[in-house]
Protein backbone atom coordinates (compact mmCIF):
# COMPACT_ATOMS: atom_id res chain seq x y z
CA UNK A 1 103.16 142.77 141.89
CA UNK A 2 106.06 144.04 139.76
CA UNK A 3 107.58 147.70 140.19
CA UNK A 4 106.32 150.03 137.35
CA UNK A 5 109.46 149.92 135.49
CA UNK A 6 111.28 146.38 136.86
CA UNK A 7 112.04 143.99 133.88
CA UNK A 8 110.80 140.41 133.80
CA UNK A 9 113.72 138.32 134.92
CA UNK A 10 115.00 136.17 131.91
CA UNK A 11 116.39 132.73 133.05
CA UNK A 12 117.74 130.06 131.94
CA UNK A 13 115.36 127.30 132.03
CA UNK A 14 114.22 127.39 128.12
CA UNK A 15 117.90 127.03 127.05
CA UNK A 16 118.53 123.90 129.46
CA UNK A 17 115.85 122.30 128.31
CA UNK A 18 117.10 122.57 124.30
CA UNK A 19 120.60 121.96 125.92
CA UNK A 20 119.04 118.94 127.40
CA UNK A 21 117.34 117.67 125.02
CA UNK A 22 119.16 114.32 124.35
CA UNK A 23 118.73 113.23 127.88
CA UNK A 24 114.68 113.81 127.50
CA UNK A 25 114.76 111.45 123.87
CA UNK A 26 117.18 108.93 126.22
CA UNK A 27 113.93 109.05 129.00
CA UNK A 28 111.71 108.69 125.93
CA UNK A 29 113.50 105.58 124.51
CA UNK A 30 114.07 103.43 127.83
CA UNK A 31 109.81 104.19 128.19
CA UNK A 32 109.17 102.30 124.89
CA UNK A 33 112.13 99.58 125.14
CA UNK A 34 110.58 98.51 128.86
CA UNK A 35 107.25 98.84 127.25
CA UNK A 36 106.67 101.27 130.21
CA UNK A 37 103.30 102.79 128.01
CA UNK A 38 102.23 99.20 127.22
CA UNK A 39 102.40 98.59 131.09
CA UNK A 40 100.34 101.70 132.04
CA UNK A 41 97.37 100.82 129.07
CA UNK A 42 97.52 97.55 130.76
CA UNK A 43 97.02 98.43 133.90
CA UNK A 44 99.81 99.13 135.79
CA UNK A 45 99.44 102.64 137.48
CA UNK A 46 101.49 102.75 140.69
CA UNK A 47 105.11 102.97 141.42
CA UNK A 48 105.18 99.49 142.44
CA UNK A 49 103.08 97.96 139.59
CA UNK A 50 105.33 99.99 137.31
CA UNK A 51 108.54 98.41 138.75
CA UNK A 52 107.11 94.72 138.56
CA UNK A 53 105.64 94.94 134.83
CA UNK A 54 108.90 96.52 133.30
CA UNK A 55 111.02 94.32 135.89
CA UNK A 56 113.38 97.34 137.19
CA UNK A 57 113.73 98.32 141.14
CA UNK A 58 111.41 100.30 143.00
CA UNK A 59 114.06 103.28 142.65
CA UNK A 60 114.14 103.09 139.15
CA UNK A 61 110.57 102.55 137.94
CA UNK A 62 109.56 106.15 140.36
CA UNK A 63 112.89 108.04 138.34
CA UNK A 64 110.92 106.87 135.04
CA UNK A 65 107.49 107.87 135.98
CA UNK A 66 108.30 110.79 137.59
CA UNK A 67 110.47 112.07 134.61
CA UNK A 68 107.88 110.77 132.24
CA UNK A 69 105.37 112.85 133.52
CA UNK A 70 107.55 115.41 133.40
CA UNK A 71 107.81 115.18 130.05
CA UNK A 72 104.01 115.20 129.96
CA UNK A 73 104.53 111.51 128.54
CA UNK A 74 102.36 110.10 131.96
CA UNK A 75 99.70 111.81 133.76
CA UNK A 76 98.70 111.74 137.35
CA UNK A 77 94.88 110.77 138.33
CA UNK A 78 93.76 109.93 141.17
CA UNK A 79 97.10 108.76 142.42
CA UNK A 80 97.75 106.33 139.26
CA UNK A 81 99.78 106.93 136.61
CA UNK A 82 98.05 106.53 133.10
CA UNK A 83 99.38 107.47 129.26
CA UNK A 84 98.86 110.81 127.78
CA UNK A 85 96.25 110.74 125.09
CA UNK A 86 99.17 110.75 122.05
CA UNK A 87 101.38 108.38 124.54
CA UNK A 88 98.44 106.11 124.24
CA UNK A 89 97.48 106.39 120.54
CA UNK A 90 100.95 105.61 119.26
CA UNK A 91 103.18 104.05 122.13
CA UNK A 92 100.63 101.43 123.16
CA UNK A 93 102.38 98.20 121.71
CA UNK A 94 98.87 96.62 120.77
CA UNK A 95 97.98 99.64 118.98
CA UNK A 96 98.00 99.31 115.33
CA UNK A 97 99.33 103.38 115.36
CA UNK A 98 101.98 102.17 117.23
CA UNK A 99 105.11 104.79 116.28
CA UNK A 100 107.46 102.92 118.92
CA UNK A 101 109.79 101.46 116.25
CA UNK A 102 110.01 104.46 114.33
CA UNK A 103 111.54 106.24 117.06
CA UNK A 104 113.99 103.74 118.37
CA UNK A 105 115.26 104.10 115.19
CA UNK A 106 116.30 107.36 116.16
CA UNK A 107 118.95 106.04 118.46
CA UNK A 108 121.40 104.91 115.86
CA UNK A 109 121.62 108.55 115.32
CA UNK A 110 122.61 109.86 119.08
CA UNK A 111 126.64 109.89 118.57
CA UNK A 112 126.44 111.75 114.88
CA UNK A 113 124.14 114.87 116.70
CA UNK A 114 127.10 114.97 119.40
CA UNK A 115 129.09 115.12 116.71
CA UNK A 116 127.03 117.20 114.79
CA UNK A 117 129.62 120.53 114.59
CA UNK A 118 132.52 119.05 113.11
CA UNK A 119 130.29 117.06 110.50
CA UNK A 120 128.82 120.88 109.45
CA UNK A 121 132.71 121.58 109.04
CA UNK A 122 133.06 118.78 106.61
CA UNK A 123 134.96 119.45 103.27
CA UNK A 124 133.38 116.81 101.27
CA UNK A 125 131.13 117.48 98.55
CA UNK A 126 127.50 116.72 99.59
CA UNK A 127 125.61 113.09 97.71
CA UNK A 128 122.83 112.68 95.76
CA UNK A 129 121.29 109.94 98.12
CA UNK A 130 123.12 110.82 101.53
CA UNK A 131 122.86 107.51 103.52
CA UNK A 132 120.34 105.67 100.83
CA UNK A 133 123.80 105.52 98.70
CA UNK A 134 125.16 102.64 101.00
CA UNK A 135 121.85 101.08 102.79
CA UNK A 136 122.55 97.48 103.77
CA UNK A 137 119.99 94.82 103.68
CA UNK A 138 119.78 94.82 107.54
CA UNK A 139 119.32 98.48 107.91
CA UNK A 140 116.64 98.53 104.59
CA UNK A 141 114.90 96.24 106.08
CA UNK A 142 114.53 97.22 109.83
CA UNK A 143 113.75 101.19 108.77
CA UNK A 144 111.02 99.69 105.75
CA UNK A 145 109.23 97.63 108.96
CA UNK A 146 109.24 100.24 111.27
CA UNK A 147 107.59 102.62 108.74
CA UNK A 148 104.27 100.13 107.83
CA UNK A 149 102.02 100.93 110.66
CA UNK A 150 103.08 104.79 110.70
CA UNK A 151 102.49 104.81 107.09
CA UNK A 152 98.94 103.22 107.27
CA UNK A 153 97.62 105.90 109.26
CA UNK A 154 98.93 109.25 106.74
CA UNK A 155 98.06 106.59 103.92
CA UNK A 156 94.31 106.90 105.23
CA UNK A 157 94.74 110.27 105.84
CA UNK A 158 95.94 110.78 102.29
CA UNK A 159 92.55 108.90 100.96
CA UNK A 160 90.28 110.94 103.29
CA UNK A 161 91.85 113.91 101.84
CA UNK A 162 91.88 112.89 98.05
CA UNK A 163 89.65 111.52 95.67
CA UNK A 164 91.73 108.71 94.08
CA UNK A 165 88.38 106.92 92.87
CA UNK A 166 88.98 108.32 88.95
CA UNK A 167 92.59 107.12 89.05
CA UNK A 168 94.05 103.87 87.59
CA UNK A 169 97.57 103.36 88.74
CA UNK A 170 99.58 105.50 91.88
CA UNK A 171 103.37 105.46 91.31
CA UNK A 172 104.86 105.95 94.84
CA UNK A 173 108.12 107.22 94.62
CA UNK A 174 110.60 106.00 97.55
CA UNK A 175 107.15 103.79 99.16
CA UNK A 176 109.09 102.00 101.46
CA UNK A 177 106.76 99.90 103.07
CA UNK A 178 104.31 100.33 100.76
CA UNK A 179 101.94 101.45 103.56
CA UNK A 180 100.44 104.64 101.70
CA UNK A 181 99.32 102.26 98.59
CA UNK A 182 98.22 99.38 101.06
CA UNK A 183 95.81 102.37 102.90
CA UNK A 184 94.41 103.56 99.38
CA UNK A 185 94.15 100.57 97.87
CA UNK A 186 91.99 99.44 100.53
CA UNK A 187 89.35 102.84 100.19
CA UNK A 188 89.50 102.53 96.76
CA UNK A 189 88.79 99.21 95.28
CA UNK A 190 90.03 100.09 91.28
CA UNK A 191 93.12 101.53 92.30
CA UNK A 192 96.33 99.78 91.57
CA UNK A 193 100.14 100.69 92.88
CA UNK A 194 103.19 100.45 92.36
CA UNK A 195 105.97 100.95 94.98
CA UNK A 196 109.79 102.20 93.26
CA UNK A 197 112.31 101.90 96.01
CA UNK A 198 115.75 100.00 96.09
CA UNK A 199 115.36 96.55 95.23
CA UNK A 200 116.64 96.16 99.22
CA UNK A 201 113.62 97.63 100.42
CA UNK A 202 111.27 96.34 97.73
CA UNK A 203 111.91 93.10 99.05
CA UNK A 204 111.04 93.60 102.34
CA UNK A 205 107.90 95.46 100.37
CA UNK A 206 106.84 92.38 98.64
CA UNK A 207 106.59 90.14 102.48
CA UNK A 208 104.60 92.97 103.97
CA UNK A 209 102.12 93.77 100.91
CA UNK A 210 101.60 89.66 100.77
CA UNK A 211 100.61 89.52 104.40
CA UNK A 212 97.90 92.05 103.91
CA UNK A 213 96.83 90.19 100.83
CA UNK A 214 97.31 92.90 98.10
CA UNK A 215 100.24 91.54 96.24
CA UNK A 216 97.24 91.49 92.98
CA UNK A 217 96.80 95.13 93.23
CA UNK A 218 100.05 96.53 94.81
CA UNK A 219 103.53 95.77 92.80
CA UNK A 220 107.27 96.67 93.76
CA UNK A 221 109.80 98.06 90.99
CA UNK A 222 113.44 98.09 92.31
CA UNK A 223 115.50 100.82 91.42
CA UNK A 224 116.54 104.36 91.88
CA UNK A 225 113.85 107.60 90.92
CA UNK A 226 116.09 109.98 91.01
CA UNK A 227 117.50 108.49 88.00
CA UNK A 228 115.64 105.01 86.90
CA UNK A 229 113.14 105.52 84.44
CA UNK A 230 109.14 105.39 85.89
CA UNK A 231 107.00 102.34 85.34
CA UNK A 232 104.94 103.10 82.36
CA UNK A 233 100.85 103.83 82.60
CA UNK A 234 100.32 105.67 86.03
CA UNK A 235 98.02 108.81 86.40
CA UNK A 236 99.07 109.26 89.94
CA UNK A 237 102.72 109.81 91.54
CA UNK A 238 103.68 110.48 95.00
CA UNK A 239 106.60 111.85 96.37
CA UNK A 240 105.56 110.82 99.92
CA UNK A 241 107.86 112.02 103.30
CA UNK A 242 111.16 111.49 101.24
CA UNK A 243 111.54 115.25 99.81
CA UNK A 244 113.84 116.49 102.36
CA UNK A 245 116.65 113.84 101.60
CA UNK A 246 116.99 115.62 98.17
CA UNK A 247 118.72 119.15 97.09
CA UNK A 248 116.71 121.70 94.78
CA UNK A 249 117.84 120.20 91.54
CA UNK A 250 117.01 116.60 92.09
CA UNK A 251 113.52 117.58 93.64
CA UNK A 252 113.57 119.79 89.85
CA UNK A 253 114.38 116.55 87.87
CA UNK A 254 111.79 113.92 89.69
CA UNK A 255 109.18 116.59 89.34
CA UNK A 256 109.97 117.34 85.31
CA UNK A 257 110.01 113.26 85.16
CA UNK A 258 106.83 112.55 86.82
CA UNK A 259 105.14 115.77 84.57
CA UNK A 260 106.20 113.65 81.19
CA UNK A 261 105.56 110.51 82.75
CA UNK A 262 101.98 111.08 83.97
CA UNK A 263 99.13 111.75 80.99
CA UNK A 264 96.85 114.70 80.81
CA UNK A 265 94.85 115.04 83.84
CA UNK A 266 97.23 113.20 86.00
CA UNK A 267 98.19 114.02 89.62
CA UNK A 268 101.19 114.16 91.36
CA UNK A 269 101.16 114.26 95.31
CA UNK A 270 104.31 115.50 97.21
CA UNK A 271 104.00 115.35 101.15
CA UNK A 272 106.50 116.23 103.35
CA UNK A 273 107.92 118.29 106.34
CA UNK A 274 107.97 121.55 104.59
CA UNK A 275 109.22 125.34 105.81
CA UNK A 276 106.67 127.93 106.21
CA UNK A 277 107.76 130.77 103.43
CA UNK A 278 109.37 132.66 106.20
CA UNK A 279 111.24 129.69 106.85
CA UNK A 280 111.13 130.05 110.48
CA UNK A 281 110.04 126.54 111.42
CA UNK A 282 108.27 124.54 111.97
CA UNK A 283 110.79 122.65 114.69
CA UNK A 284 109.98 119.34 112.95
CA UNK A 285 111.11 120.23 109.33
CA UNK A 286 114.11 122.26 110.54
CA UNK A 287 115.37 119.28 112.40
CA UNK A 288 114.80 116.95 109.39
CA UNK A 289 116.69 119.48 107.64
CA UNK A 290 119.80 119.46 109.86
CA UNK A 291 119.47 115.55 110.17
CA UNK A 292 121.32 115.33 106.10
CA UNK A 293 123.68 117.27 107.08
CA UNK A 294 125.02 113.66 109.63
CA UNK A 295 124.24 111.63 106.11
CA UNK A 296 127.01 113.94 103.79
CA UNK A 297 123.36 114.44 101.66
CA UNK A 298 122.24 117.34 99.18
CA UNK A 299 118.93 117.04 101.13
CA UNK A 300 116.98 120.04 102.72
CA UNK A 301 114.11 121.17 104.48
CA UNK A 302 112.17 122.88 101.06
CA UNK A 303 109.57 125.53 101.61
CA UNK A 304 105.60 125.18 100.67
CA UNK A 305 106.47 128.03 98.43
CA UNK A 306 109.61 126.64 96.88
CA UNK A 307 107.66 123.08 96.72
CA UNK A 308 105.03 124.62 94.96
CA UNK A 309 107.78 126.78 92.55
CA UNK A 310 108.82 123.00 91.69
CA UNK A 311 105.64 121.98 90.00
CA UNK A 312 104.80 124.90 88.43
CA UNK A 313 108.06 125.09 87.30
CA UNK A 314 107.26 121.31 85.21
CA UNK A 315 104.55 122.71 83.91
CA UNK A 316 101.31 121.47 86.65
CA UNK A 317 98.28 124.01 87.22
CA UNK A 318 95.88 124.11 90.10
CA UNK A 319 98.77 123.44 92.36
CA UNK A 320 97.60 124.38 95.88
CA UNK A 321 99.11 123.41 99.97
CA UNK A 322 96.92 121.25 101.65
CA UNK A 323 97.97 120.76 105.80
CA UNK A 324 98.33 117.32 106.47
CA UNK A 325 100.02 116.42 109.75
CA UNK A 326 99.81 119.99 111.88
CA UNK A 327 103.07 121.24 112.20
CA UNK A 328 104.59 118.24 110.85
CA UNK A 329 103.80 117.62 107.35
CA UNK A 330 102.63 119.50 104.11
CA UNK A 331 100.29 118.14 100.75
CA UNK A 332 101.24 120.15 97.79
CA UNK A 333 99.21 119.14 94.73
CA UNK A 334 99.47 119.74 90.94
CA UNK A 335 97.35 118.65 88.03
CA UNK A 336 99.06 118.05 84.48
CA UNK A 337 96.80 119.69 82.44
């Protein structure tokens, strides 16, 4: 039992583990490229079954357990090693969740957070689009894949939330995949889409939306929203986990477009990793934040107040914050009246 008056002992052990933090996302990758979680769902639980599925030595496949769970990535029963419930949701290769792509993705990214002070010294006035100003056809094309099955799941999420049964035609600005408009189209049988990305991505788009048979309902429109003019005749736009690639004036402009674009009683949707007001996290959206900076963008992490300023600003009512992904994504709503 402490003395009356003796102070906790503050150590060092939370600041290591920030410090550290690369090496745990390094662990993290190597799991999913030796389908280490894919293993474990499958079966494999000890040491030794570990090291034969993934084909690495004895030595190696105990490091990667034991730092796994860890990590709280792999859990210990009854002497076997099996996935933690998320680990097994969405890093199970079967699993039509799966999120391992997404986040492999995140290595081409490793040497620009080394890096990461000298590019907040740079002198060179911020872009519009950040990286999206010089995407390659091999780049468009790997990110709009890895985004389908992650998108299916906040797409149904999305329709679970939201009524969409009244509306006619959903605008998705920046789709990607196309995965949100696949997901809705789906729960609600009227409802056409239309995906406006770059016509790099759109073509990718048009392969995915064909092999899920919706290519009647769901269309691609190549070009540029922040400053292409909308496809004419939606009553619903979304502005769907793209918002902190853009600075406060751009996210001003798409929201004033989509306002005169949409007709009375029209919706527009806007989710994305937003600030709380205080704009003390959450970790997710602050990151995302930072992450322009290594693009040379005008992007930032925008409040749910500020997000909400934006649509009242254009002129929608009843605009209220809806929680979609807990600490990881927002759903502010406005209604053109």
């Amino acid at each position: 039992m402490a003395a009356p008056h003796e102070t906790k002992r503050i150590g060092t052990e939370r600041i290591q583990n920030i410090g550290f933090g690369f090496k745990h996302a390094g662990i993290l990758m190597a799991a999913i490229e030796l389908g280490l979680f894919t293993k474990v769902s499958e079966g494999a639980g000890t040491t030794e079954e570990i090291a034969r599925a993934c084909s690495i030595s004895s030595l190696n496949a105990e490091r990667l357990v034991v730092a796994c769970a860890a990590l709280d990535l792999l859990e210990k029963k009854e002497g076997r090693y099996v996935n933690a419930q998320d680990v097994e949701i969405y890093l199970v290769e079967s699993n039509q969740r799966y999120f391992g792509t997404w986040l492999l993705m995140g290595k081409r990214d490793f040497a620009d957070w080394v890096n990461l002070g000298e590019r907040l010294k740079d002198p060179k006035p911020p872009s519009v689009l950040g990286i999206y100003g010089k995407i390659t056809p091999e780049y468009a094309e790997m990110l709009t894949r890895a985004m389908f099955n992650v998108g299916l799941g906040a797409g149904s999420k999305l329709g679970k939330q939201f009524d969409f049964s009244k509306y006619k035609l959903v605008i998705d600005l920046g789709g990607g995949s196309g995965a949100y408009c696949v997901s809705l189209c789906r729960r609600f049988p009227n409802l056409h889409a239309i995906v406006l990305d770059f016509p790099e991505v759109c073509r990718v788009t048009d392969e995915l939306i064909a092999d899920v048979g919706l290519s009647d309902r769901i269309k691609t429109h190549g070009g540029d929203f922040t400053q292409d003019p909308f496809p004419e005749g939606a009553d619903a736009i979304m502005l769907n986990g793209n918002l902190t690639q853009y600075g406060v004036d751009e996210v001003l402009a798409i929201v004033e477009r989509a306002f005169s674009a949409l007709p009375s009683g029209g919706v527009m949707h806007i989710i994305a990793e937003n600030l709380n007001d205080e704009k003390t996290g959450p970790k997710i959206a602050a990151t995302w934040s930072m992450h322009e900076a290594l693009f040379g963008s005008k992007g930032r992490a925008h409040s749910d107040s500020e997000v909400c300023g934006y649509l009242k600003n254009a002129g929608f009512t009843d605009v209220h914050v809806t929680e979609f992904v807990h600490n990881v994504l927002q759903r502010v709503t406005g209604f053109k009246p």
